[in-house]
Structure formats: C-alpha cells, structure tokens
Protein backbone atom coordinates (compact mmCIF):
# COMPACT_ATOMS: atom_id res chain seq x y z
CA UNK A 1 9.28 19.42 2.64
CA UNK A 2 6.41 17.05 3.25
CA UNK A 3 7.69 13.41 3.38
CA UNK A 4 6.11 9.63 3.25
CA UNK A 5 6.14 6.67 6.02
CA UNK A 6 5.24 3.98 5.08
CA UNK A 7 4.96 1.02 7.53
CA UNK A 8 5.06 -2.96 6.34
CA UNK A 9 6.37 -5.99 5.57
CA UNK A 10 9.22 -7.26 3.93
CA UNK A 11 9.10 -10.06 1.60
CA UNK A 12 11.55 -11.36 -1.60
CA UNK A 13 8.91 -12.39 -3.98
CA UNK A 14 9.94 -15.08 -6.17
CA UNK A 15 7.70 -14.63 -9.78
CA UNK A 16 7.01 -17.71 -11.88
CA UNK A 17 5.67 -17.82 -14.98
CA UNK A 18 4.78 -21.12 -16.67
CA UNK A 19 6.02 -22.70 -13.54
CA UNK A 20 9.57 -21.44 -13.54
CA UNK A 21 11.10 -19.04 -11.62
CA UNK A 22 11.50 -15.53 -14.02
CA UNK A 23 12.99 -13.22 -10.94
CA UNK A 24 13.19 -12.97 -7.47
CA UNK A 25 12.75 -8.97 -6.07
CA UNK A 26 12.36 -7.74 -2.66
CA UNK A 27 8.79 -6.62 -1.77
CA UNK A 28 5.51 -6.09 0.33
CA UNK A 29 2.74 -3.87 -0.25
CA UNK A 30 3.59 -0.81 1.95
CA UNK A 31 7.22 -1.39 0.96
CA UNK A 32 6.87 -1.33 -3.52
CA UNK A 33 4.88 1.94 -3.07
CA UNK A 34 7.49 3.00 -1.05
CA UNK A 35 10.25 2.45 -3.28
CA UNK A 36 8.22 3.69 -6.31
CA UNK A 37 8.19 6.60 -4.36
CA UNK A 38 11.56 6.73 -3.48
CA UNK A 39 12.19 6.82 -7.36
CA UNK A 40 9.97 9.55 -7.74
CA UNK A 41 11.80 12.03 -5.38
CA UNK A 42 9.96 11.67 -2.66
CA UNK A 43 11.61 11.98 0.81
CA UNK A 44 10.17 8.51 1.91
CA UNK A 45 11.17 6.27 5.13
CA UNK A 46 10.26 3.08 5.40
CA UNK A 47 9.01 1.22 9.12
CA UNK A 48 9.41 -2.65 9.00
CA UNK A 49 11.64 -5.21 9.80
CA UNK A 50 14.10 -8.55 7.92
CA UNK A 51 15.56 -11.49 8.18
CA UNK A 52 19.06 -11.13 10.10
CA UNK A 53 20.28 -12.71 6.78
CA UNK A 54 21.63 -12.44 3.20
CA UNK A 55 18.01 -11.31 1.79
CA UNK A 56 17.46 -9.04 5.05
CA UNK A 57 20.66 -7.03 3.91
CA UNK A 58 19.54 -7.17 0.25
CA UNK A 59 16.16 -5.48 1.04
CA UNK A 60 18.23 -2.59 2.87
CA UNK A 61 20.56 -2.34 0.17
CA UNK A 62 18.46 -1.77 -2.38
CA UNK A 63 16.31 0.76 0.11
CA UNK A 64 18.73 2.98 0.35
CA UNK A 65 19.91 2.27 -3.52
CA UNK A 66 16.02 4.07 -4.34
CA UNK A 67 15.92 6.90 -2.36
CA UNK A 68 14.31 5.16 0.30
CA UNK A 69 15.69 5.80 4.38
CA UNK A 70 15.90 2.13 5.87
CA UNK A 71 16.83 3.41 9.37
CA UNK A 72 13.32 2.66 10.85
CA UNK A 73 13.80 -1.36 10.55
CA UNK A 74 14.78 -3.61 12.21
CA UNK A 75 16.95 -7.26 11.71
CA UNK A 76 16.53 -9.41 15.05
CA UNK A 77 18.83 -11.93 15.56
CA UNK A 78 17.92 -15.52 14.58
CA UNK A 79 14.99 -14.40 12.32
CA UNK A 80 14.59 -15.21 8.56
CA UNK A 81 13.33 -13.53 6.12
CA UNK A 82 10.16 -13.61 4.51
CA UNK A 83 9.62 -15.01 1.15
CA UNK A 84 6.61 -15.57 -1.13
CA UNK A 85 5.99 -17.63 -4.21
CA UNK A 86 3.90 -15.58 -7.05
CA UNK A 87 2.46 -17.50 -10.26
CA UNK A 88 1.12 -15.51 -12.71
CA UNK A 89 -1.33 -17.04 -14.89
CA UNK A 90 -2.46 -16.35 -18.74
CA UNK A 91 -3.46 -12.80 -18.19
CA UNK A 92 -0.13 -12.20 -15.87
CA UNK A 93 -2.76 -11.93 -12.42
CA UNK A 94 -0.68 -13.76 -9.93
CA UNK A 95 -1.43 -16.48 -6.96
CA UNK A 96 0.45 -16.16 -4.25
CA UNK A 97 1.72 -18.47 -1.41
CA UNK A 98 3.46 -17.06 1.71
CA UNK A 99 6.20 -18.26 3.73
CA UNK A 100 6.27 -16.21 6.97
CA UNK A 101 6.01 -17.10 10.86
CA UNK A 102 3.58 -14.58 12.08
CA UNK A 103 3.08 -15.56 15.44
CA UNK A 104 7.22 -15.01 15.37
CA UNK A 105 6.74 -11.10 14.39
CA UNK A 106 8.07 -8.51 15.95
CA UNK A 107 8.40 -4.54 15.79
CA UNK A 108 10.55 -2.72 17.64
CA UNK A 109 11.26 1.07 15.89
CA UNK A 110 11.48 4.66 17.66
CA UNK A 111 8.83 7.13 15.62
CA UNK A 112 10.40 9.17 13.10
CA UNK A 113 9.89 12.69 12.79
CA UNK A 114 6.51 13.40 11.78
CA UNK A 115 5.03 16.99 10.50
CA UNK A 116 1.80 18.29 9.60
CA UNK A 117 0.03 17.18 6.08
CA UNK A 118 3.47 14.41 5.87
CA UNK A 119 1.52 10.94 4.66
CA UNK A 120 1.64 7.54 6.68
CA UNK A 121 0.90 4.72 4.42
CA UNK A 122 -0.40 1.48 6.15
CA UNK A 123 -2.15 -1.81 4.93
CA UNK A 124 -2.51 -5.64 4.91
CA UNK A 125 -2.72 -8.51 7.42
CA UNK A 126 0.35 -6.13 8.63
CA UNK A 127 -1.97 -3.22 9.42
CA UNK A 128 -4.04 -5.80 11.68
CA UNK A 129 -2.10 -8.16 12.86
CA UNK A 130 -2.39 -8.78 16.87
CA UNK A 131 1.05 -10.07 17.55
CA UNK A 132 2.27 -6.16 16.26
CA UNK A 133 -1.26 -4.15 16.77
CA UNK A 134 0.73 -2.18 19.93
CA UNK A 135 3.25 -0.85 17.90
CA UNK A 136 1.23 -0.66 14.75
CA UNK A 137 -1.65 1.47 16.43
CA UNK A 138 0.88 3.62 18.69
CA UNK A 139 2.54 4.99 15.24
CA UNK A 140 -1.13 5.74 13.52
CA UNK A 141 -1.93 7.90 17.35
CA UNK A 142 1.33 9.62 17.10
CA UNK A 143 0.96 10.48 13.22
CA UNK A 144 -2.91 11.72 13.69
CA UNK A 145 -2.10 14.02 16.92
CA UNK A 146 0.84 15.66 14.87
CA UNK A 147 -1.70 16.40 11.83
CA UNK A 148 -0.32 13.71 9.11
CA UNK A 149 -2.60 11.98 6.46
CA UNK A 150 -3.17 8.81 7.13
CA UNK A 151 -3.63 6.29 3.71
CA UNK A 152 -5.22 3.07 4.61
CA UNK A 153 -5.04 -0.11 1.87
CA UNK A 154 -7.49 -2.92 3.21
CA UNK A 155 -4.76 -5.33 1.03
CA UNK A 156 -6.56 -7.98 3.01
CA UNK A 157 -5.88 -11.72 0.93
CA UNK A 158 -7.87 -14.69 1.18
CA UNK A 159 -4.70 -16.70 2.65
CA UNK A 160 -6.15 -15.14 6.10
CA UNK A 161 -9.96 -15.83 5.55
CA UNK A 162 -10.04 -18.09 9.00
CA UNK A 163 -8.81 -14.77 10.87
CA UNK A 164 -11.35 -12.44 9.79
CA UNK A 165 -13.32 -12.22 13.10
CA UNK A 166 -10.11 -11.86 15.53
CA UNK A 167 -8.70 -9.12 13.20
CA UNK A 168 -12.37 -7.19 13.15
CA UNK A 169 -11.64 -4.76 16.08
CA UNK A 170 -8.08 -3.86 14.61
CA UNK A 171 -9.45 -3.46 11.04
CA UNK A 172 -12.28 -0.77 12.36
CA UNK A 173 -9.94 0.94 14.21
CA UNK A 174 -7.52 1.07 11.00
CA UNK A 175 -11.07 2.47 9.19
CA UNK A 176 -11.51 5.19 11.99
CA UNK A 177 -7.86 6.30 12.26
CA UNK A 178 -7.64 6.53 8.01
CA UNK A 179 -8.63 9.82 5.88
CA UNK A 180 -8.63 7.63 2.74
CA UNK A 181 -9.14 4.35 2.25
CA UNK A 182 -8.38 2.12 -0.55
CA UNK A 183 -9.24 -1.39 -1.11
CA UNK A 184 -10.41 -4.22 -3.58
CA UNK A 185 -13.34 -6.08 -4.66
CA UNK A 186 -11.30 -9.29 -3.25
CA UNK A 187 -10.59 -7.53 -0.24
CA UNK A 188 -14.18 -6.64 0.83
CA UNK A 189 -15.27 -10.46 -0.24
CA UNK A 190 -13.14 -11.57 2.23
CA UNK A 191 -13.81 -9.82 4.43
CA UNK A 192 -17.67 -8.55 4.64
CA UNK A 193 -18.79 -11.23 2.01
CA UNK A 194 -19.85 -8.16 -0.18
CA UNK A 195 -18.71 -7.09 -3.82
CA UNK A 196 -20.24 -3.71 -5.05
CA UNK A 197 -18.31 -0.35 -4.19
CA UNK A 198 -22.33 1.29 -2.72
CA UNK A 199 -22.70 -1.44 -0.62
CA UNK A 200 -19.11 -1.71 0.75
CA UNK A 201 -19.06 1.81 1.20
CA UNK A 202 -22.30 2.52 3.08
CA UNK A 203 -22.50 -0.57 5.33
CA UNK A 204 -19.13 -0.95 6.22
CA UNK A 205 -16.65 2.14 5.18
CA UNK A 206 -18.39 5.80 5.60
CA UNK A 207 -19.24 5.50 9.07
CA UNK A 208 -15.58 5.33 10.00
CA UNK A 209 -14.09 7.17 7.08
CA UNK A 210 -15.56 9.34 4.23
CA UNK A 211 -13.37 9.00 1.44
CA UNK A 212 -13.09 5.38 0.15
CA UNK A 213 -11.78 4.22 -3.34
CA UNK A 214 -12.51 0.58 -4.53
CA UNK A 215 -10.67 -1.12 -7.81
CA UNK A 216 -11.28 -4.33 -9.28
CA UNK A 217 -8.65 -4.77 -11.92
CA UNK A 218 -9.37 -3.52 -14.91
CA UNK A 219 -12.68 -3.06 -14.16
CA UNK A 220 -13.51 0.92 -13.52
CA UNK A 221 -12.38 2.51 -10.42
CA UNK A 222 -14.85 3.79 -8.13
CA UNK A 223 -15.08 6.68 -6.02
CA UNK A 224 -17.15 7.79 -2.80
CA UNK A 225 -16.69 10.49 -0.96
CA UNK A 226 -18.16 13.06 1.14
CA UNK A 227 -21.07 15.18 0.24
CA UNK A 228 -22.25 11.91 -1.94
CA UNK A 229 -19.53 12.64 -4.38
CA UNK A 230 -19.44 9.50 -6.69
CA UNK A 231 -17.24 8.29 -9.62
CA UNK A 232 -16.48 6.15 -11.85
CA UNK A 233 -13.31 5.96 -13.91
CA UNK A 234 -11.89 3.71 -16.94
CA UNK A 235 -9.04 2.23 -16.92
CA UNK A 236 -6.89 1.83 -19.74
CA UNK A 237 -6.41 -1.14 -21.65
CA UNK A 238 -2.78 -1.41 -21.20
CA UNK A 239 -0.52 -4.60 -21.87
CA UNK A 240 0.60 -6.37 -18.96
CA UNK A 241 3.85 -8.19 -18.16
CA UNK A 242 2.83 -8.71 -14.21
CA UNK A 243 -0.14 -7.37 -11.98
CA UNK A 244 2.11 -8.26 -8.89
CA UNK A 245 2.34 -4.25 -7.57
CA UNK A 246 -0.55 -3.06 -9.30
CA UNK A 247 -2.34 -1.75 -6.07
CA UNK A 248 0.72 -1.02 -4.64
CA UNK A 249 1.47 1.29 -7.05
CA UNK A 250 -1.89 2.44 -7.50
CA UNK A 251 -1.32 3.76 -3.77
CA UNK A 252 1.99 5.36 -4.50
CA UNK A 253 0.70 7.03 -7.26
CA UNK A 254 -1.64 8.69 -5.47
CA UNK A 255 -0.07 9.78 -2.55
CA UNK A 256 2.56 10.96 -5.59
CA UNK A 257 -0.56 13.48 -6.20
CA UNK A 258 -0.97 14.60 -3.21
CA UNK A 259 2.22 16.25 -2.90
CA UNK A 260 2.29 17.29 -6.47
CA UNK A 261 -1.43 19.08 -6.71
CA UNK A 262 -0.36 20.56 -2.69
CA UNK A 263 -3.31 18.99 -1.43
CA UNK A 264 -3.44 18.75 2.93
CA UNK A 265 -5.37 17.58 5.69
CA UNK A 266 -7.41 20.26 5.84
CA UNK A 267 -8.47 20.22 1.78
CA UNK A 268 -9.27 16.34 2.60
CA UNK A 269 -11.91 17.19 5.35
CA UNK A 270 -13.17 20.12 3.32
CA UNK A 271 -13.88 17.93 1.27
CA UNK A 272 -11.81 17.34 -2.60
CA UNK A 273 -13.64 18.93 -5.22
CA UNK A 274 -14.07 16.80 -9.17
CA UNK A 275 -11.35 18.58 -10.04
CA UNK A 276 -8.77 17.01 -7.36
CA UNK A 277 -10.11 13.33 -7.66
CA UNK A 278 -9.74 13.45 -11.61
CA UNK A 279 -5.92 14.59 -11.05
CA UNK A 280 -5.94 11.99 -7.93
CA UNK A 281 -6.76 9.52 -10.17
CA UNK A 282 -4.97 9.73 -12.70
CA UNK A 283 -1.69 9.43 -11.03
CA UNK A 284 -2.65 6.78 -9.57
CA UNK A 285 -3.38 4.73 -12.61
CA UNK A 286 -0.25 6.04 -14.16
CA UNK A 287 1.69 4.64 -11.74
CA UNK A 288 0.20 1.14 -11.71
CA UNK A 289 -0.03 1.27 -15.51
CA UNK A 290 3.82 2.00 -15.42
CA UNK A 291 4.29 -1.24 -13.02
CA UNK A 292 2.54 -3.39 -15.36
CA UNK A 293 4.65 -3.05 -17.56
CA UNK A 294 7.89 -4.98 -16.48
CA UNK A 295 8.52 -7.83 -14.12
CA UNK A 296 8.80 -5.68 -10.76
CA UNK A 297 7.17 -4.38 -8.52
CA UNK A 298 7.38 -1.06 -8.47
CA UNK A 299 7.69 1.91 -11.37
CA UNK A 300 10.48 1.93 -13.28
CA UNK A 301 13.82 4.32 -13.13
CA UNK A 302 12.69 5.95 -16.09
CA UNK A 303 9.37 6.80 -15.28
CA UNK A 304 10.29 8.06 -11.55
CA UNK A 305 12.83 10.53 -12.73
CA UNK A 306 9.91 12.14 -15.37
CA UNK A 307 7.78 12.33 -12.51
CA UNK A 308 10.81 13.98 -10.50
CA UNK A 309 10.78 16.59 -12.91
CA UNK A 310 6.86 16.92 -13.81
C-alpha cells in the first residue's frame, strides 16, 4: 500500500476575525495536508518537530486522533512551540504573523520506510531553511534513490522577503529534486519578482522540473507540463468561511489523486496525458473547496470518510 510523508512545521494557528480570536487549531502547511489526508484513509506519517509543552502534546494528540503516525517528530527539551496569529479580512483571505525562533530549529528523525511510487510532500521557508537544509535534503536523497514522488509547494511568504538570496541555492535544489511543483502567484513575487504562470515557468521552473502548477486564488489554475502541455482551469465560486489551508489542501487533494487514479513515477516522466491532469485537478480543488468551508484547516470528517469510500 503506497503511503504519504510529509515533512514540516508545526504551528497552533490562532484565527481572528474582526479582531477577536474565533479558534485556535494546530497547523503548518506540510502538516493540514497531512491530516486531511489522514482523514481520507491515507497511510500518512508525518516528519517535524514541537514544543516540549502543552501545545507540543496537543499537536501529537490530535495526529494520531486523524489517522496520522506522529512517530517521526520530535519534542526537545526546553523548546516552545510555535504559534501564529491569522486575521482574516472581508473576503476571509488571512494575514499572518509568526512567532517562531528559527535560528533555534532543529531536526533530528531516523527515515521512515520508504517504497517505490510512496509520495514525500515538502514546502515552505521549512523546505529551505539553512539551520535544517542537512536533514531536510538527506530525506529528499533517500526518498528519490528508493523511487518515491517527490511534491514540492514553493509556500514561500513575504514575512521572509530579506532571505531570498541566502535561501536561492536550497530552493533550486528543492526545484531539481521535485517531480511536481506547486506554487502561488505570491510565492513567485517574492521570490523572482515575476507574476504570470509562462514566465514563472520558463525562466525559473522547467529547467529543473517539468511539471509545475501555479494558483492565484480564485483566479484559474494553471498548468505546464511536459511536451508544452498547457491548462487552464476555473475555479468554482464557492462561499468561504477561511482561506487559511486552501493550498494546503489543494496539495492534499492532489496527492489524494494520485493514489486514487494509480498514477506512479514512471506515468509522471512519461509524461500525464489531459485526461490525468483534469482528474488531478479536480481533486485538488475539491479538497480546498471542502476546507473553505469551515474554520480549519484541513477537510472535514465528513468529507474524508466519502473520499475513503470513493
């Protein structure tokens, strides 16, 4: 049975909404996918590390409470956990402010069992940061030489803007070692001051990695691929409660597909035919379209256990 591992941070993300607190849920990028995974039957295990405190147990807890193995992280002593502040505006986009010691991080995990065509999900100022980049890359090396897929989400916020040209060489090594990458209008402004999906993906993306998908909201997504396959597709008006784990679950739900429609390594660098995007796709927008939905970040109960049984 092919499985997920996904590698990350943890966070509690504390949502406000007309500047009071409405919830407080355990999170990170890598990590909601994950557990919108876990909900959807997936054999998933999560890399990453907590706080040796109250909210580090809490984000283990409720792991294991989704389906999700927490084996693979780690609590060191002294550390606190990571928190971050998310105001939503009008049209429930949020704004986020961090409260994390990078320069403090550590990573410290034995690699899990890893088989052909299983998926490692990766992304974020995680998936580049120096202080972990050992660890980090070692894990990507290990996962590539025993045939997994490797899904790469840029994820990369403005908070880190100032860092952009010490990350560079870990970012296009991320690119190289990825066989899809995902990532956002904002993401590629930040980072290569450039906005349209063409110009992202020839000047900076295909050299290192063919297939590339780029979202903007609810503006179409865009697909480029290999044998200048090209895309476009809508996405559905759909009323939002909070766009917290949109991409997040935009990821999981396509990773969801991959197992579903059977698709390997070896169909990826064959190259995906209409057919296999269009089904790729639409996953993926059903599971950020399900996230949207509700204050959390990650599908809900309900809709996991229909896609168990889809």
């Amino acid at each position: 049975m092919r499985k997920i591992i996904g590698i990350g941070e943890t966070v509690l993300d504390i949502i406000f909404k007309d500047g009071q607190p409405v919830g407080a849920y355990p999170g990170g990028s890598t990590f909601n996918a994950s557990v919108s995974l876990g909900r959807s039957g997936v054999e998933t295990v999560f890399i990453g590390e907590t706080g040796n405190d109250r909210v580090g147990e809490f984000i283990k807890t409720f792991l294991s409470e989704n389906g999700v193995s927490s084996d693979n992280i780690n609590a060191f002593p002294g550390s606190k956990s990571a928190v971050s502040l998310a105001f939503l505006n009008e049209q429930n986009d949020a704004e986020y402010i961090f409260y994390k010691d990078h320069p403090h991080d550590q990573l410290d995990f034995s690699y899990p069992e890893i088989q052909p065509d299983d998926i490692v999900l990766f992304g974020s100022f995680y998936a580049v940061n120096p202080v972990i980049r050992p660890q980090v890359l070692g894990l990507l090396e290990h996962a590539r030489a025993h045939g997994a897929i490797i899904y790469y989400d840029v994820n990369f916020r403005p908070a880190h803007k100032d860092e952009v040209i010490k990350i560079t060489p870990n970012l296009l090594e991320n690119l190289e070692q990825a066989d899809i990458v995902r990532g956002s209008r904002e993401d590629f402004q930040v980072l290569f001051k450039k906005e349209e999906a063409d110009k992202v993906y020839n000047a900076e993306i295909s050299f290192y990695c063919k297939r590339f998908i780029y979202t903007d909201g609810a503006k179409p997504v865009e697909v480029r691929s290999e044998s200048e396959f090209r895309k476009s597709y809508e996405v559905a008006e759909t009323k939002t409660v909070s766009t917290v784990g949109a991409g997040d679950n935009f990821n999981a739900g396509f990773i969801f597909g991959l197992l579903k429609y059977g698709i390997t390594r070896n169909d990826l660098e064959r190259g995906l035919s209409e057919e296999q995007w269009d089904k790729l796709i639409a996953c993926a927008q059903a599971f950020a379209a399900d996230c949207c939905k509700d204050i959390y970040n990650y599908v809900s109960k309900e809709f996991g256990a229909s896609m168990k049984n889809s």
